[in-house]
N, C-alpha and C. Protein backbone atom coordinates (compact mmCIF):
# COMPACT_ATOMS: atom_id res chain seq x y z
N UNK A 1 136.17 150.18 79.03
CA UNK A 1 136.04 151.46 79.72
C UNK A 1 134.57 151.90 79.75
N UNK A 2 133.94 151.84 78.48
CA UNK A 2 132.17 152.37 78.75
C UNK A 2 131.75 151.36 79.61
N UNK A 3 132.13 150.10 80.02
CA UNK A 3 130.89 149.48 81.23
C UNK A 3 131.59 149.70 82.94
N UNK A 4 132.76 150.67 82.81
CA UNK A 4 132.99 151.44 83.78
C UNK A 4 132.29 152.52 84.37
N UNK A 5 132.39 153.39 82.79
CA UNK A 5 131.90 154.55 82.91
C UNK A 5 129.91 154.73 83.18
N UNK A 6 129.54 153.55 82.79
CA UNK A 6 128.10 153.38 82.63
C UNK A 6 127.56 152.39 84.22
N UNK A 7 128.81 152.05 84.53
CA UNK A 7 128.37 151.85 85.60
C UNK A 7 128.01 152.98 87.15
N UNK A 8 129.39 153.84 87.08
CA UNK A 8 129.37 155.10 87.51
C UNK A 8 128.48 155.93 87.23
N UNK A 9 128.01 155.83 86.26
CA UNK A 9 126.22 156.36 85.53
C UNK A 9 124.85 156.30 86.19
N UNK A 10 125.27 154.44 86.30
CA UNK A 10 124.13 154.42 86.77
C UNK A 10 124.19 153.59 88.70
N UNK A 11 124.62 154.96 89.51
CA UNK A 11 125.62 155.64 90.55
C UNK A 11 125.00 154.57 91.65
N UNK A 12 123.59 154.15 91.54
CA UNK A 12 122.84 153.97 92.89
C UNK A 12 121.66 153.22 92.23
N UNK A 13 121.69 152.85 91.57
CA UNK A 13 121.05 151.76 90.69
C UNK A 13 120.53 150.43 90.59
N UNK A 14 119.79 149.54 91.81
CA UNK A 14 120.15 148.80 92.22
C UNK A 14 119.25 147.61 91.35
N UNK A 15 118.12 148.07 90.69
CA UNK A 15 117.11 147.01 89.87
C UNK A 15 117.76 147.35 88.37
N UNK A 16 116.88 146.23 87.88
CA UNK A 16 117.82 145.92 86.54
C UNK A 16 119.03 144.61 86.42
N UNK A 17 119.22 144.79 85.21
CA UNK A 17 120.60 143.23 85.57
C UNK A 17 121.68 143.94 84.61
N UNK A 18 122.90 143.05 84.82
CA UNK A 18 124.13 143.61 84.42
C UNK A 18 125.25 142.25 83.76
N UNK A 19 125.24 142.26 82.63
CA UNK A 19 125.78 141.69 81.68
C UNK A 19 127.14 141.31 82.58
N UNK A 20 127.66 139.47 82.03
CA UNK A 20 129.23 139.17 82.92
C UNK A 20 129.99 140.21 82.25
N UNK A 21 129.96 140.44 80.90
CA UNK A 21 131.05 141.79 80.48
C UNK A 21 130.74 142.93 81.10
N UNK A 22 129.45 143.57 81.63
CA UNK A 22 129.78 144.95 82.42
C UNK A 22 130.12 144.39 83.95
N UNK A 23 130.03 143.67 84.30
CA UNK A 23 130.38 143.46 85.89
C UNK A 23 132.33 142.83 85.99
N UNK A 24 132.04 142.07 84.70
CA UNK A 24 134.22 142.15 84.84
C UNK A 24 135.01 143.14 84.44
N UNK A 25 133.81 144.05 83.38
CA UNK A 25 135.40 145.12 83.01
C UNK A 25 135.07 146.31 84.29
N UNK A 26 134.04 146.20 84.62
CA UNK A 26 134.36 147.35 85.92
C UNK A 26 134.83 147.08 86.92
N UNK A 27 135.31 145.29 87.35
CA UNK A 27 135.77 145.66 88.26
C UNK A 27 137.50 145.42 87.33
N UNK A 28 137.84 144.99 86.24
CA UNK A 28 139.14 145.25 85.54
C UNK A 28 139.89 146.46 86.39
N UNK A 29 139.09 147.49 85.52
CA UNK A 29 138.88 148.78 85.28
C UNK A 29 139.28 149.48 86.71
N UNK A 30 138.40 149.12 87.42
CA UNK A 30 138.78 149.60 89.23
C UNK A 30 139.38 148.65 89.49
N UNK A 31 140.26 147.94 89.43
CA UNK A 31 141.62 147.38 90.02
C UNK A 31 142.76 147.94 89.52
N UNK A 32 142.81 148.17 88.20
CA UNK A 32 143.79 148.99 87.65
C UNK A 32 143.56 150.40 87.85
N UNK A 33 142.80 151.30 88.23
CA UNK A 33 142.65 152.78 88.82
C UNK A 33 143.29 152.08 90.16
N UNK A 34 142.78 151.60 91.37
CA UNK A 34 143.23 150.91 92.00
C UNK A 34 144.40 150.87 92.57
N UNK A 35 145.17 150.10 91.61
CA UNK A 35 146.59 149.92 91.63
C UNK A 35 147.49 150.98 91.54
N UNK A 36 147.14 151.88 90.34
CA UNK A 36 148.12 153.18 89.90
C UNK A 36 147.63 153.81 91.34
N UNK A 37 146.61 153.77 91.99
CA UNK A 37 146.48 155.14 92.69
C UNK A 37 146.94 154.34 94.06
N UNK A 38 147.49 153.15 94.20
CA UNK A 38 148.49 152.35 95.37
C UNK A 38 149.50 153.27 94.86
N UNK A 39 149.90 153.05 93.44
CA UNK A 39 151.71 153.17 93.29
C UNK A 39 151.73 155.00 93.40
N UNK A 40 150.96 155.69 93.24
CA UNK A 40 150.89 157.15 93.52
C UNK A 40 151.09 157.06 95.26
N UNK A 41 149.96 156.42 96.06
CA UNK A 41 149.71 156.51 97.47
C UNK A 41 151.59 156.16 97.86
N UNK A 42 152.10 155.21 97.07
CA UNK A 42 152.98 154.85 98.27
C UNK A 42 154.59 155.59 97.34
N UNK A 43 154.47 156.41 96.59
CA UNK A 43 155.36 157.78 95.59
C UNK A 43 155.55 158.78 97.12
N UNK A 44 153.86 159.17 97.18
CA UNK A 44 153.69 160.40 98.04
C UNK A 44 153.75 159.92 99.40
N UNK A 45 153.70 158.56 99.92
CA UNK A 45 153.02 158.22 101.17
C UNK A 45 152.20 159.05 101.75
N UNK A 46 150.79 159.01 100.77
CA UNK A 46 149.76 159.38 101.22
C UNK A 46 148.63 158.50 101.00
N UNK A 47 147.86 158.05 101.74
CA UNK A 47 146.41 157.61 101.37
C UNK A 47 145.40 158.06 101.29
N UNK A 48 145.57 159.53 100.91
CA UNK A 48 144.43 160.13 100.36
C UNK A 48 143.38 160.02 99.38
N UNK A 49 144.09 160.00 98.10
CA UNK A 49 143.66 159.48 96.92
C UNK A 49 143.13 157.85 96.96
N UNK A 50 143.60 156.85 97.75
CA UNK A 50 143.07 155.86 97.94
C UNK A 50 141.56 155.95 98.39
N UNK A 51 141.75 156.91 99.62
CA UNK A 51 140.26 156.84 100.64
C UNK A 51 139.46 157.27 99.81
N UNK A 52 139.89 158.37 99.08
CA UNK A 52 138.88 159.35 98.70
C UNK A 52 137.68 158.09 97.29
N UNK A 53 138.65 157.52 96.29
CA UNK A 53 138.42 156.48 95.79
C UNK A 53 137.65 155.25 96.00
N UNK A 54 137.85 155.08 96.80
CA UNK A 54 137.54 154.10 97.92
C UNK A 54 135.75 154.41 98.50
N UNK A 55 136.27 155.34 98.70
CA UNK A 55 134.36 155.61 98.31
C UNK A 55 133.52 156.15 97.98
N UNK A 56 134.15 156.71 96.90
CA UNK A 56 133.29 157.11 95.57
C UNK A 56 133.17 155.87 95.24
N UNK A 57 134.02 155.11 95.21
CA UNK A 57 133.20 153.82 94.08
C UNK A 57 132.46 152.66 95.12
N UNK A 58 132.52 153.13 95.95
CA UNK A 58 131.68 151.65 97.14
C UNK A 58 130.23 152.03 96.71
N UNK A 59 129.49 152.69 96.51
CA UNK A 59 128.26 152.42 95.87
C UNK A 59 127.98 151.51 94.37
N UNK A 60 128.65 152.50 93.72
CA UNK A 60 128.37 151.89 92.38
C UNK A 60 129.13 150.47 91.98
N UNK A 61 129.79 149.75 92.96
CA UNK A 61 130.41 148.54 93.03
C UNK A 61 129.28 147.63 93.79
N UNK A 62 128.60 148.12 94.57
CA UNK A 62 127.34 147.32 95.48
C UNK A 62 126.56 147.28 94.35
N UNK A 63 126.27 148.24 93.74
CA UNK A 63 125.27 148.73 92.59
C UNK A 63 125.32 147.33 91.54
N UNK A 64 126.42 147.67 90.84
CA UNK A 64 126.68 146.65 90.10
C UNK A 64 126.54 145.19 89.94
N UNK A 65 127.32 144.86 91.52
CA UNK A 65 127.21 143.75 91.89
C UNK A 65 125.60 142.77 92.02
N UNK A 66 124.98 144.31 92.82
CA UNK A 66 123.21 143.65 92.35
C UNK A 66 123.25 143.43 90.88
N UNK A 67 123.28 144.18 90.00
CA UNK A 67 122.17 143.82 88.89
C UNK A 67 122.86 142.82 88.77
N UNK A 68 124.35 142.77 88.97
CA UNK A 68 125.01 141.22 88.11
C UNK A 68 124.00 140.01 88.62
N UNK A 69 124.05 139.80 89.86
CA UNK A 69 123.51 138.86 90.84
C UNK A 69 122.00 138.84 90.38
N UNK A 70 121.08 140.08 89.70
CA UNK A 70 119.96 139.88 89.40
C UNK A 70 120.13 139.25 88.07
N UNK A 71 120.93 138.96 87.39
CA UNK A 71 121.04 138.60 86.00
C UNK A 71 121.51 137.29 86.23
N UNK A 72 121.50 136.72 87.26
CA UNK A 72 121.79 135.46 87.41
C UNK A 72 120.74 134.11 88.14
N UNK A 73 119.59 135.42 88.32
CA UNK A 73 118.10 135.32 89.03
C UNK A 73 118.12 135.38 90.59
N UNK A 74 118.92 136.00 91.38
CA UNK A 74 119.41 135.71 92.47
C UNK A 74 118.89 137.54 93.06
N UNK A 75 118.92 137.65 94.11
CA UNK A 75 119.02 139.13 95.39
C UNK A 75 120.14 139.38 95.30
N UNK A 76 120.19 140.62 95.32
CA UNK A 76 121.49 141.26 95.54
C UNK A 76 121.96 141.13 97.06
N UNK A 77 120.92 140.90 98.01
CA UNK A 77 121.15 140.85 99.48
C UNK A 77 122.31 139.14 99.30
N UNK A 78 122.22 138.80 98.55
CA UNK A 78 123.67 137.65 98.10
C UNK A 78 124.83 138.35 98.42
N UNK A 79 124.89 139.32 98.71
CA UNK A 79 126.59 140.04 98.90
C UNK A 79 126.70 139.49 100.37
N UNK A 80 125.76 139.60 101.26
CA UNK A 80 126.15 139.62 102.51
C UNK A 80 126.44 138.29 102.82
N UNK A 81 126.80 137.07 101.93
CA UNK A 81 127.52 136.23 101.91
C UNK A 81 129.15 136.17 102.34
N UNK A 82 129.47 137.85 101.81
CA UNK A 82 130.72 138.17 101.97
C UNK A 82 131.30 138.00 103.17
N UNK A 83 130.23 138.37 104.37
CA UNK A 83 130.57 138.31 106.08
C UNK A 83 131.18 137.09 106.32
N UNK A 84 131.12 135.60 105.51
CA UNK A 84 131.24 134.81 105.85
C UNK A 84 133.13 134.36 105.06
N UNK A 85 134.38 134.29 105.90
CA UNK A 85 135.25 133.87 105.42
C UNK A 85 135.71 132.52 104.73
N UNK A 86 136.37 133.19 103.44
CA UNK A 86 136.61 132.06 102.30
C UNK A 86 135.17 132.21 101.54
N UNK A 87 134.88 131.10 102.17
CA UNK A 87 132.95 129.94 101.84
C UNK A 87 132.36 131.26 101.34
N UNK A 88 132.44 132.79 101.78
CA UNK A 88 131.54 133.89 100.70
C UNK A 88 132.18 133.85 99.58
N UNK A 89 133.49 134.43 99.73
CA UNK A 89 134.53 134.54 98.42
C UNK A 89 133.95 133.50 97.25
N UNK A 90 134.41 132.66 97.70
CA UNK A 90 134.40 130.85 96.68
C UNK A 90 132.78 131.57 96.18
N UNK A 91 131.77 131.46 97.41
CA UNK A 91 130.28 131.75 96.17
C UNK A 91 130.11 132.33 95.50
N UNK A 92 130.61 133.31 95.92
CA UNK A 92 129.92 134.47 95.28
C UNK A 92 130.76 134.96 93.85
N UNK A 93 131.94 133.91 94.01
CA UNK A 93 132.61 133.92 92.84
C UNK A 93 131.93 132.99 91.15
N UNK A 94 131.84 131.97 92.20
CA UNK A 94 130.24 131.19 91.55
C UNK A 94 129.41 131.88 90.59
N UNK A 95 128.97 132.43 91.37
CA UNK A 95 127.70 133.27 91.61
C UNK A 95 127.99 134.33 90.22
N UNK A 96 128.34 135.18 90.12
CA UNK A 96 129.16 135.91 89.02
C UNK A 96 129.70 135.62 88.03
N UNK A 97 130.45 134.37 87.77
CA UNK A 97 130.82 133.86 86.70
C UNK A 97 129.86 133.19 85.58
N UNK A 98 128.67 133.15 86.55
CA UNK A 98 127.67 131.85 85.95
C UNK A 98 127.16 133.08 84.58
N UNK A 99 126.75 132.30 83.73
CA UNK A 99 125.69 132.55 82.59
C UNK A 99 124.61 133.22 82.99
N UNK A 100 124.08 134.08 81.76
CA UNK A 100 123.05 134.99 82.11
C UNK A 100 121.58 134.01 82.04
N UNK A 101 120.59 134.37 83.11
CA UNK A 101 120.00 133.63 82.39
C UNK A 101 118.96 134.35 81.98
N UNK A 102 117.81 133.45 81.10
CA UNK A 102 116.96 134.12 80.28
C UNK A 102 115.80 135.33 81.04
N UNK A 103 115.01 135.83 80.11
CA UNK A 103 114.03 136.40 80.82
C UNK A 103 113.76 136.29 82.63
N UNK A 104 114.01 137.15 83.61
CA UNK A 104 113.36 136.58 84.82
C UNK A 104 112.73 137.70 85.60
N UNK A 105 112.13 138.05 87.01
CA UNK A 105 112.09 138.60 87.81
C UNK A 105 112.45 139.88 87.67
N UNK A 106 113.65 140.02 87.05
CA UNK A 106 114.28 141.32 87.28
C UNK A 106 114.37 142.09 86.44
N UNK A 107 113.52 141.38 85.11
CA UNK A 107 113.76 142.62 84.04
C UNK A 107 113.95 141.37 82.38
N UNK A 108 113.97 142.03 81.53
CA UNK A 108 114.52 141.14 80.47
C UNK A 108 116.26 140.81 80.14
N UNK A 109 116.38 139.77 79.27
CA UNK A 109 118.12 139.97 79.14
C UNK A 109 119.00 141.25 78.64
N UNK A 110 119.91 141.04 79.21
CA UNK A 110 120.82 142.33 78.81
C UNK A 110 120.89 142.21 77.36
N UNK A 111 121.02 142.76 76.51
CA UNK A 111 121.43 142.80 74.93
C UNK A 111 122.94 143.72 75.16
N UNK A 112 123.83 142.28 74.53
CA UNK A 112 125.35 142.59 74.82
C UNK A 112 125.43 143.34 73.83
């Protein structure tokens, strides 16, 4: 929950890098908010609470996603891989899972 909450922190944040444990439990974290607020949306059949959700967190999910991608020595402009079907998915899944690496460009290592 704190590399949720610290991500939401740090709202618009885009330099710096971001540890594989803060970039999986936030998105854990927002899949399960996520989900409950599906099983609320489709209680009330409303998608309110979805939208509203939905983008409050589209920054600090771009956000994130950079530093992860900078902690892997890479641009965050790597998201726009996404445009591309499947072949982004598969990378950029890559891309995220990999090991931190040492000292680079973007700052020093995260201290987990």
């Amino acid at each position: 929950m704190f590399q949720f909450i610290r991500a939401i922190q740090l709202y618009a944040t885009f330099s710096g890098r971001a540890t594989r444990e803060d970039y999986w439990m936030f998105t854990l974290i927002y899949f399960l908010i996520y989900v409950a607020l599906l099983v609320v949306a489709a209680e009330f059949q409303s998608t309110l609470l979805l939208t509203l959700f939905s983008i409050f967190i589209f920054i600090p999910s771009i956000a994130v996603t950079t530093r992860r991608l900078h902690d892997t020595g890479r641009t965050g402009w790597w998201q726009l891989i996404y445009i591309v079907p499947l072949i982004g998915l598969i990378v950029m899944l890559i891309f995220l899972v990999q090991a931190s690496q040492e000292d680079n460009q973007y700052g020093k290592q995260p201290l987990i």
